[in-house]
Protein backbone atom coordinates (compact mmCIF):
# COMPACT_ATOMS: atom_id res chain seq x y z
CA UNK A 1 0.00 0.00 0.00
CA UNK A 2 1.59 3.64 -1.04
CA UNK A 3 1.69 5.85 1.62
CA UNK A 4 -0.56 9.08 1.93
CA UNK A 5 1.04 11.91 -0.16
CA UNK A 6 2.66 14.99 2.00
CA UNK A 7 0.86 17.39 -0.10
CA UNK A 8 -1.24 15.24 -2.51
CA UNK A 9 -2.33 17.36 -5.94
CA UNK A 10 -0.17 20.71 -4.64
CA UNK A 11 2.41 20.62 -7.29
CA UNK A 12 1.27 22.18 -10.31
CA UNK A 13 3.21 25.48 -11.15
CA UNK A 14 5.20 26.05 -14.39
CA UNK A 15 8.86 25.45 -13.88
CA UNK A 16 10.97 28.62 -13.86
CA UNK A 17 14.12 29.11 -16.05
CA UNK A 18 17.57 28.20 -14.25
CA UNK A 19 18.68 30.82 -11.50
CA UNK A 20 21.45 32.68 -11.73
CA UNK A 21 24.68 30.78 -9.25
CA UNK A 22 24.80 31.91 -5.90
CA UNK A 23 21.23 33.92 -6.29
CA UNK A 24 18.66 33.13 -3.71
CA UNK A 25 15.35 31.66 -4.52
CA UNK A 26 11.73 32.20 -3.79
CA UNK A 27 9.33 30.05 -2.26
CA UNK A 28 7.31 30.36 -5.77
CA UNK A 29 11.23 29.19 -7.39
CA UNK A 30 11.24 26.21 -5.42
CA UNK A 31 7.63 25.76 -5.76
CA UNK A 32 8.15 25.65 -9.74
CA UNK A 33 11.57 23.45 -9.51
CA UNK A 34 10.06 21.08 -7.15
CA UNK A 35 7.21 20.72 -9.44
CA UNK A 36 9.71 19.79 -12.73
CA UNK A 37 12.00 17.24 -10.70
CA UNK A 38 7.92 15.54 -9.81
CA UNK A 39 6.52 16.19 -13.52
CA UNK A 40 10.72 14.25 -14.47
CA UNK A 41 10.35 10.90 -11.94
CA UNK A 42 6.72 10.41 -13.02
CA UNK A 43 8.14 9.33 -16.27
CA UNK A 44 9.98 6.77 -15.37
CA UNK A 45 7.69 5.84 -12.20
CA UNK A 46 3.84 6.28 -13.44
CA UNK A 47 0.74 6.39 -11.56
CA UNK A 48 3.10 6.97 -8.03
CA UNK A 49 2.83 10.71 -7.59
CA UNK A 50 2.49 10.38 -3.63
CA UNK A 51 5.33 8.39 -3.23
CA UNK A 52 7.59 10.81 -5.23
CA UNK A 53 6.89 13.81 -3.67
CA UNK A 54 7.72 12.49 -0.41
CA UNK A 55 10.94 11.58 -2.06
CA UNK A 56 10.94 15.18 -2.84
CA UNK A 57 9.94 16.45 0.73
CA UNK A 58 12.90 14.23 1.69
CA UNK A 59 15.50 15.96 -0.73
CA UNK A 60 14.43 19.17 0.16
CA UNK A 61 14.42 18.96 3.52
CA UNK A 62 18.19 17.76 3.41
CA UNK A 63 16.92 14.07 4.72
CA UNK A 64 17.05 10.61 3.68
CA UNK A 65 13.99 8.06 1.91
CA UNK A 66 13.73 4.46 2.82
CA UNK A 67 11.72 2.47 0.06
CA UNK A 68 10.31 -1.02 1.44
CA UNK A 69 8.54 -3.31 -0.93
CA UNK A 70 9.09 -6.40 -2.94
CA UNK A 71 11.16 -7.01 -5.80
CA UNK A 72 10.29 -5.60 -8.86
CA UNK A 73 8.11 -2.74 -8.21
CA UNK A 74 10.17 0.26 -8.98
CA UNK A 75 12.03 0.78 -5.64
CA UNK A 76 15.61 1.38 -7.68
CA UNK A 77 13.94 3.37 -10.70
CA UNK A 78 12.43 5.66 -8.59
CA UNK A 79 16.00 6.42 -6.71
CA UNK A 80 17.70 6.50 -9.55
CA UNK A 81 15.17 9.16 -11.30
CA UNK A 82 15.38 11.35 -8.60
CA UNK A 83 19.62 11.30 -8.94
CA UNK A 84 18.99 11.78 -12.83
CA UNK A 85 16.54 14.61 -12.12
CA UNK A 86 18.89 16.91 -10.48
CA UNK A 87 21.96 16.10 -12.07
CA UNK A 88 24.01 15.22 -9.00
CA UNK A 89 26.43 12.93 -8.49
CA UNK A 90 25.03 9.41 -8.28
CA UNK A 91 26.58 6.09 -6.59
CA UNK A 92 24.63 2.85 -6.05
CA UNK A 93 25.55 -0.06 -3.03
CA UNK A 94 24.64 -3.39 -3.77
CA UNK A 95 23.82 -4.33 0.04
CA UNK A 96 25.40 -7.83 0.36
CA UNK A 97 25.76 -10.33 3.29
CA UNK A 98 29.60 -10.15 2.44
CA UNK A 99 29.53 -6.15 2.68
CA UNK A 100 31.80 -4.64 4.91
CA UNK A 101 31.83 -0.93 6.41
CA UNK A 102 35.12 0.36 4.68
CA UNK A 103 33.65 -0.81 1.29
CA UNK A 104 31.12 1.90 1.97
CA UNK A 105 33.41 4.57 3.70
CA UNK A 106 36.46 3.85 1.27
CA UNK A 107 40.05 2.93 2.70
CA UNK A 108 43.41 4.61 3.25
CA UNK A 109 45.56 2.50 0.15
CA UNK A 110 49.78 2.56 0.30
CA UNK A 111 51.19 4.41 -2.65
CA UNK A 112 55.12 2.54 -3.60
CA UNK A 113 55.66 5.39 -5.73
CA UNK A 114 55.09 8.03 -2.68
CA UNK A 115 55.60 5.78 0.36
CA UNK A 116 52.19 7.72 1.33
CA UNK A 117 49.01 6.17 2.10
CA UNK A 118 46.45 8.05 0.15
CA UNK A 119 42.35 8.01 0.55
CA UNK A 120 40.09 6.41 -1.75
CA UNK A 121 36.95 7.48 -1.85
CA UNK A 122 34.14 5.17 -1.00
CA UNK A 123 30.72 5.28 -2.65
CA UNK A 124 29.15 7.34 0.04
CA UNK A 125 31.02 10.24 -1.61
CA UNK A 126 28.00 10.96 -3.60
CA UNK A 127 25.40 13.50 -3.78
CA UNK A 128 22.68 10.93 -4.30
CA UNK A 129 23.67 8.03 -2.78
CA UNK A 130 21.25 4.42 -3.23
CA UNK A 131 21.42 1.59 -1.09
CA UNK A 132 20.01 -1.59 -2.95
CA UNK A 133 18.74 -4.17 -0.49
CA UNK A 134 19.77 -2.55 2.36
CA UNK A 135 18.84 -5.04 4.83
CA UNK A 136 20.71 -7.92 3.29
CA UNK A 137 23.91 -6.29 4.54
CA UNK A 138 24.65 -7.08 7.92
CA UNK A 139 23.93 -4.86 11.60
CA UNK A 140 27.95 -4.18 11.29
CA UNK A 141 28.05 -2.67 7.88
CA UNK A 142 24.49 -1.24 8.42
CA UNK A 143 26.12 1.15 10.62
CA UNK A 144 28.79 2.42 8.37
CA UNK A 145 25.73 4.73 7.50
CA UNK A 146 25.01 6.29 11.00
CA UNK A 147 27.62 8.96 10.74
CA UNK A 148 27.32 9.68 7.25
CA UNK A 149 23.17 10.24 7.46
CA UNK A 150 23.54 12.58 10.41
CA UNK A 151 26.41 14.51 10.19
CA UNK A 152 26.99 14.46 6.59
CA UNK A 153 30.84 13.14 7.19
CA UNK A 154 32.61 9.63 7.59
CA UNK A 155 35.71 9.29 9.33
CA UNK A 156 38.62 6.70 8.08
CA UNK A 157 41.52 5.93 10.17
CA UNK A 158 41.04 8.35 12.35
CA UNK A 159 40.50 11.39 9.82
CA UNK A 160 36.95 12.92 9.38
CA UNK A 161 36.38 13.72 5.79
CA UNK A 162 32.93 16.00 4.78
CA UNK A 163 30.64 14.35 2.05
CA UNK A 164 29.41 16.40 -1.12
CA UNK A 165 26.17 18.54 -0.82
CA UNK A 166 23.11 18.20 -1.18
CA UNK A 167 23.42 14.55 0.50
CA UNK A 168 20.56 11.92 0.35
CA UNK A 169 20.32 8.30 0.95
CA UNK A 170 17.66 6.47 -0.93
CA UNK A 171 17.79 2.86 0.48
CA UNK A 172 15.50 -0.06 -0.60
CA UNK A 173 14.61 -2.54 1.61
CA UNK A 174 12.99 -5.67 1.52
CA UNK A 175 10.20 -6.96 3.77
CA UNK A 176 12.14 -8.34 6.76
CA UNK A 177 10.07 -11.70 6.24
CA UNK A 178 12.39 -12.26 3.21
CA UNK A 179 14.49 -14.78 3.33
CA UNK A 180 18.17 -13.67 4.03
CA UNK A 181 17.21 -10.13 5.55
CA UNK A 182 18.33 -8.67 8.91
CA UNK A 183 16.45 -6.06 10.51
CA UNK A 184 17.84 -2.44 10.11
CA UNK A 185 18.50 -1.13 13.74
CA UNK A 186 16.75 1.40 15.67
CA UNK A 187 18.91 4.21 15.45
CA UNK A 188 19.40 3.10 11.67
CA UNK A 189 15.81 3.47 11.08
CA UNK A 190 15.77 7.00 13.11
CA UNK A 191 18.12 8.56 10.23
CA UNK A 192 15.68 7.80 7.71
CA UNK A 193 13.18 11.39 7.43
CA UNK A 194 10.63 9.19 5.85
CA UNK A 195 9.73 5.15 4.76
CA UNK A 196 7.32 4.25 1.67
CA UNK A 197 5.57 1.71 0.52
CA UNK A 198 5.79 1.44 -3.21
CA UNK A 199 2.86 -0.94 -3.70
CA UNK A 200 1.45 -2.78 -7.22
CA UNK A 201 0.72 -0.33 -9.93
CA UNK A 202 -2.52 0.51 -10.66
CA UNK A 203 -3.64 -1.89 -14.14
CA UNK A 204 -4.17 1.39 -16.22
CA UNK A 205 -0.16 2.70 -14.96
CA UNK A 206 0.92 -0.89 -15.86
CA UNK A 207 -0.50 -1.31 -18.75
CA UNK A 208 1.59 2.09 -19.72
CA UNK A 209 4.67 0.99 -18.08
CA UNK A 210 4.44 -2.15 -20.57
CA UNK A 211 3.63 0.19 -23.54
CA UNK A 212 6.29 2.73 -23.00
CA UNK A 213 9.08 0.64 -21.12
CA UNK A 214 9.20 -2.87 -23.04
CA UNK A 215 11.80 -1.66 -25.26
CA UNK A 216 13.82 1.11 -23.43
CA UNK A 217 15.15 1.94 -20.54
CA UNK A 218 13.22 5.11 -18.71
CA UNK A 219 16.00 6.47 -17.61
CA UNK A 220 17.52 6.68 -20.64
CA UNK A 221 14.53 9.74 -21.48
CA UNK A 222 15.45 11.91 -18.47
CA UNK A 223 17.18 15.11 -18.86
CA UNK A 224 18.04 16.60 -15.53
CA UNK A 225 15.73 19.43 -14.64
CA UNK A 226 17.77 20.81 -11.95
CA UNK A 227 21.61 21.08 -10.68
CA UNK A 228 22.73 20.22 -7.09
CA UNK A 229 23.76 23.89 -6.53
CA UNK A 230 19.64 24.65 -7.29
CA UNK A 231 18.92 21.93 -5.00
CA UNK A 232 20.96 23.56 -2.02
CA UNK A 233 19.81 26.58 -2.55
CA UNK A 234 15.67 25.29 -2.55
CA UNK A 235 17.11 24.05 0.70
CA UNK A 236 18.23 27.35 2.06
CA UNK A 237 14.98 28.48 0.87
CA UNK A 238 12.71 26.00 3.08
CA UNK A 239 15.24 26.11 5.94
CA UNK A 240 14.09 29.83 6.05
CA UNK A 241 10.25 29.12 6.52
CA UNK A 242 9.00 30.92 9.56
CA UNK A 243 8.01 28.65 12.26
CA UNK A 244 6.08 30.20 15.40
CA UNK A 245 6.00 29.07 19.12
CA UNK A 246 2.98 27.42 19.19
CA UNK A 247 3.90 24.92 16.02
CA UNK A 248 6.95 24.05 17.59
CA UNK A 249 5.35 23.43 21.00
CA UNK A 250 2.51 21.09 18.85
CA UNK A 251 5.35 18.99 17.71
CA UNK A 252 7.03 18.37 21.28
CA UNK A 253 3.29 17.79 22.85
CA UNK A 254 3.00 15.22 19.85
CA UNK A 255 6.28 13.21 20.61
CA UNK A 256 5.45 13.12 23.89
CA UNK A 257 1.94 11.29 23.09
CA UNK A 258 3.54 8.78 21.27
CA UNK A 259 6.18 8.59 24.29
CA UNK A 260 3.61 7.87 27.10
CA UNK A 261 1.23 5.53 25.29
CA UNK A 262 0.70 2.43 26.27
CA UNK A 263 1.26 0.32 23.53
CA UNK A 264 4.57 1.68 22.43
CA UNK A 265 8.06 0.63 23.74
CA UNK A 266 10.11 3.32 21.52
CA UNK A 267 8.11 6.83 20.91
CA UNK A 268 9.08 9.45 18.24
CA UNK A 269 12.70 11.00 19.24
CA UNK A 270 13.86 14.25 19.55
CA UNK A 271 15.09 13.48 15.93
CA UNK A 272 11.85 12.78 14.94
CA UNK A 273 10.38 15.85 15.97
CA UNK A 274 12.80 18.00 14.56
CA UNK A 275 12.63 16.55 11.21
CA UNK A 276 9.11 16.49 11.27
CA UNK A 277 9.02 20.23 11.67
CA UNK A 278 11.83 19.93 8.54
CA UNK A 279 8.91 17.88 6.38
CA UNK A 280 6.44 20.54 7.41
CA UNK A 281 8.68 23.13 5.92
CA UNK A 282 8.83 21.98 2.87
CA UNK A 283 5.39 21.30 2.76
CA UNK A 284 4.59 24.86 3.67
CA UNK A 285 7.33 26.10 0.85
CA UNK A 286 5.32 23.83 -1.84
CA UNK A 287 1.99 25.26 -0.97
CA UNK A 288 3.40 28.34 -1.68
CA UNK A 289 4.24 29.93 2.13
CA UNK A 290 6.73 31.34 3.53
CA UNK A 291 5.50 30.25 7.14
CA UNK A 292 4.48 26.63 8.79
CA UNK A 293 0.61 25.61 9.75
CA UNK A 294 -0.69 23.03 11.78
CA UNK A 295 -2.06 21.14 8.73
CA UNK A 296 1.57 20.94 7.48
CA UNK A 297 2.32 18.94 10.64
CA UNK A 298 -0.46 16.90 10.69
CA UNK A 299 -0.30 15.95 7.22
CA UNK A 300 3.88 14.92 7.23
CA UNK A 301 3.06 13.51 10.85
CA UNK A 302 2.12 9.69 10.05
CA UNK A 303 4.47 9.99 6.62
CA UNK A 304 7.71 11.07 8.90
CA UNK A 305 7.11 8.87 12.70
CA UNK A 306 5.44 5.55 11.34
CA UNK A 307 8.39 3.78 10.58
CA UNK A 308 10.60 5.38 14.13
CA UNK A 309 7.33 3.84 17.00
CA UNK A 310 8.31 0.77 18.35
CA UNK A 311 5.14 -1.49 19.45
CA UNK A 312 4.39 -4.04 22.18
CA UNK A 313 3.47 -6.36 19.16
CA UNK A 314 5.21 -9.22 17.38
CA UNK A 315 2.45 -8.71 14.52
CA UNK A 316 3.96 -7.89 11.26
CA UNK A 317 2.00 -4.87 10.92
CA UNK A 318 3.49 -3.31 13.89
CA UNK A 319 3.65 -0.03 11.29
CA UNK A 320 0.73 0.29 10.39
CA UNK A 321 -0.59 0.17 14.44
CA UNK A 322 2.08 2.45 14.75
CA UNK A 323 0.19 4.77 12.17
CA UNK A 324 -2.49 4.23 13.91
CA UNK A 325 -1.17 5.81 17.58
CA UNK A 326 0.14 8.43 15.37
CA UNK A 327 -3.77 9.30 13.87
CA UNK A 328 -4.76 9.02 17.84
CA UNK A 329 -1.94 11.97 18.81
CA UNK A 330 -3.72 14.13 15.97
CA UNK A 331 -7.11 13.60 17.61
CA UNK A 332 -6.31 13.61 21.01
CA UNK A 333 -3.88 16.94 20.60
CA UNK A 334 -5.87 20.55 19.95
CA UNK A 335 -4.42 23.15 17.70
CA UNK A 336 -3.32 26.09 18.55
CA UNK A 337 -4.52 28.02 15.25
């Protein structure tokens, strides 16, 4: 099942011409921009709109997508149309049980000719950055991520090194009832702004995949509709969204609902709240304001913390209960309008 859009039908504006390097942007800029990268991953990924634009809400808000479903509906294609969109700097991991953590980092390797050791650059040095099959990888080279998804910098041999920007990790995962899956970690899971469910295509979207798809690759149609410099910079521009008292006080009161309840052994983190206010930034910035509502933080609320609530339940569907608890907060919580 696809999860609910963070601002279903709200991206409609006419792309603006490239900006200028180094000049700032509008919200009605990023609005337009945000709209073109959208109108450029629906080509290659039909009849998923809500699912990319949380991918965008994700970029935007300088965060990182995790994409569970089965094999073979679109999980990849839709991380790699998002890299090809914005012309960044793409590198893919092939999560394997035989992974280890420098192949991700990169390692320090002895030059003869200099007696040196110099760097080389793992594949995290990327702008847009996809993990295939993340959970097939084990808990040890799982966490080769941590550093890199928070702080935006890995650290070899004992020397910190800072990773391009914009940064994003896209990582696909498979259901954990798969056979030869391990369960990503709780503080793995935290780093991740947002999960989705890609879900079966609609028959009509299929039927067009088939018609459009059987004899070329999609990707190979995309033309990159922004740069990563116009992607920082739509960053800047959301970071800058005014957010009063009373919207950041509705977030804490919210994470501390989902703290106290009864059925939940993990509640939404300090993390969590934070980069649910990010979400509801961008959301604002894509409807065209310069300033946060409460219906921004309701709608990114269940998209953002679903995947972060731990449950007393062995049930499979432990999310969606999760969800639930989340749609009980918005209920239970007034708004301070």
């Amino acid at each position: 099942m696809s999860e609910p859009s963070p601002r279903a039908g709200a991206m409609h504006a006419v792309p603006n011409p490239a900006q200028a390097p180094g000049a700032s942007w509008s919200v009605a800029d990023v609005q337009a921009r945000a709209t073109a990268i959208g109108d450029c991953v629906e080509r290659v990924i039909a009849g998923k709109r809500d699912v990319i634009d949380t991918a965008i809400t994700c970029l935007l808000s300088d965060g990182h997508l995790l994409i569970e479903d089965v094999p073979g509906v679109g999980k990849t294609k839709l991380a790699q149309a998002i890299a090809a969109a914005i012309d960044g700097e793409v590198r893919r991991i092939q999560f394997t049980p035989d992974l280890l953590p420098s192949d991700l980092t990169g390692v320090s390797v002895f030059n003869q000719r200099t007696s040196t050791f110099e760097f080389s650059p793992g594949p995290l040095f990327g702008n847009v950055v996809i993990g295939d099959e993340i959970n097939r990888a084990s808990p040890k080279t799982q966490s080769a991520l941590l550093e890199a998804m928070a702080e935006r910098q890995v650290t070899v041999d004992g020397q910190t090194r800072t990773l391009p920007r914009p940064f994003m990790v896209v990582a696909t995962q498979n259901p954990i009832e798969m056979e030869g899956t391990f369960a990503l970690p709780e503080a793995q899971r935290d780093r991740f702004m947002a999960q989705v469910e890609m879900g079966y295509p609609a028959p009509e979207a299929e039927a067009l995949m088939l018609d459009r798809h059987a004899a070329l690759d999609p990707l190979d149609t995309v033309s990159p509709v922004a740069t990563v410099d116009d992607v920082q910079a739509m960053i800047d521009t959301v970071l800058a969204a005014h957010v009063s008292g009373a919207i950041r006080e509705y977030v804490v009161t919210l994470a501390a609902f989902t703290r106290e309840h009864r059925q939940v052994r993990l509640g939404a983190s300090p993390r969590a709240a934070l980069q649910l206010l990010r979400a509801a930034m961008v959301s604002a910035t894509l409807d065209g304001r310069a300033y946060v509502t409460p219906d921004d933080v309701r709608r990114l609320a269940p998209v953002v913390w679903s995947h972060r609530l731990l449950v007393d339940s062995s049930d499979y569907q432990s999310r969606h209960i999760a969800g639930e608890i989340i749609v009980e907060a918005l209920a239970s919580i007034p708004l301070r309008r």
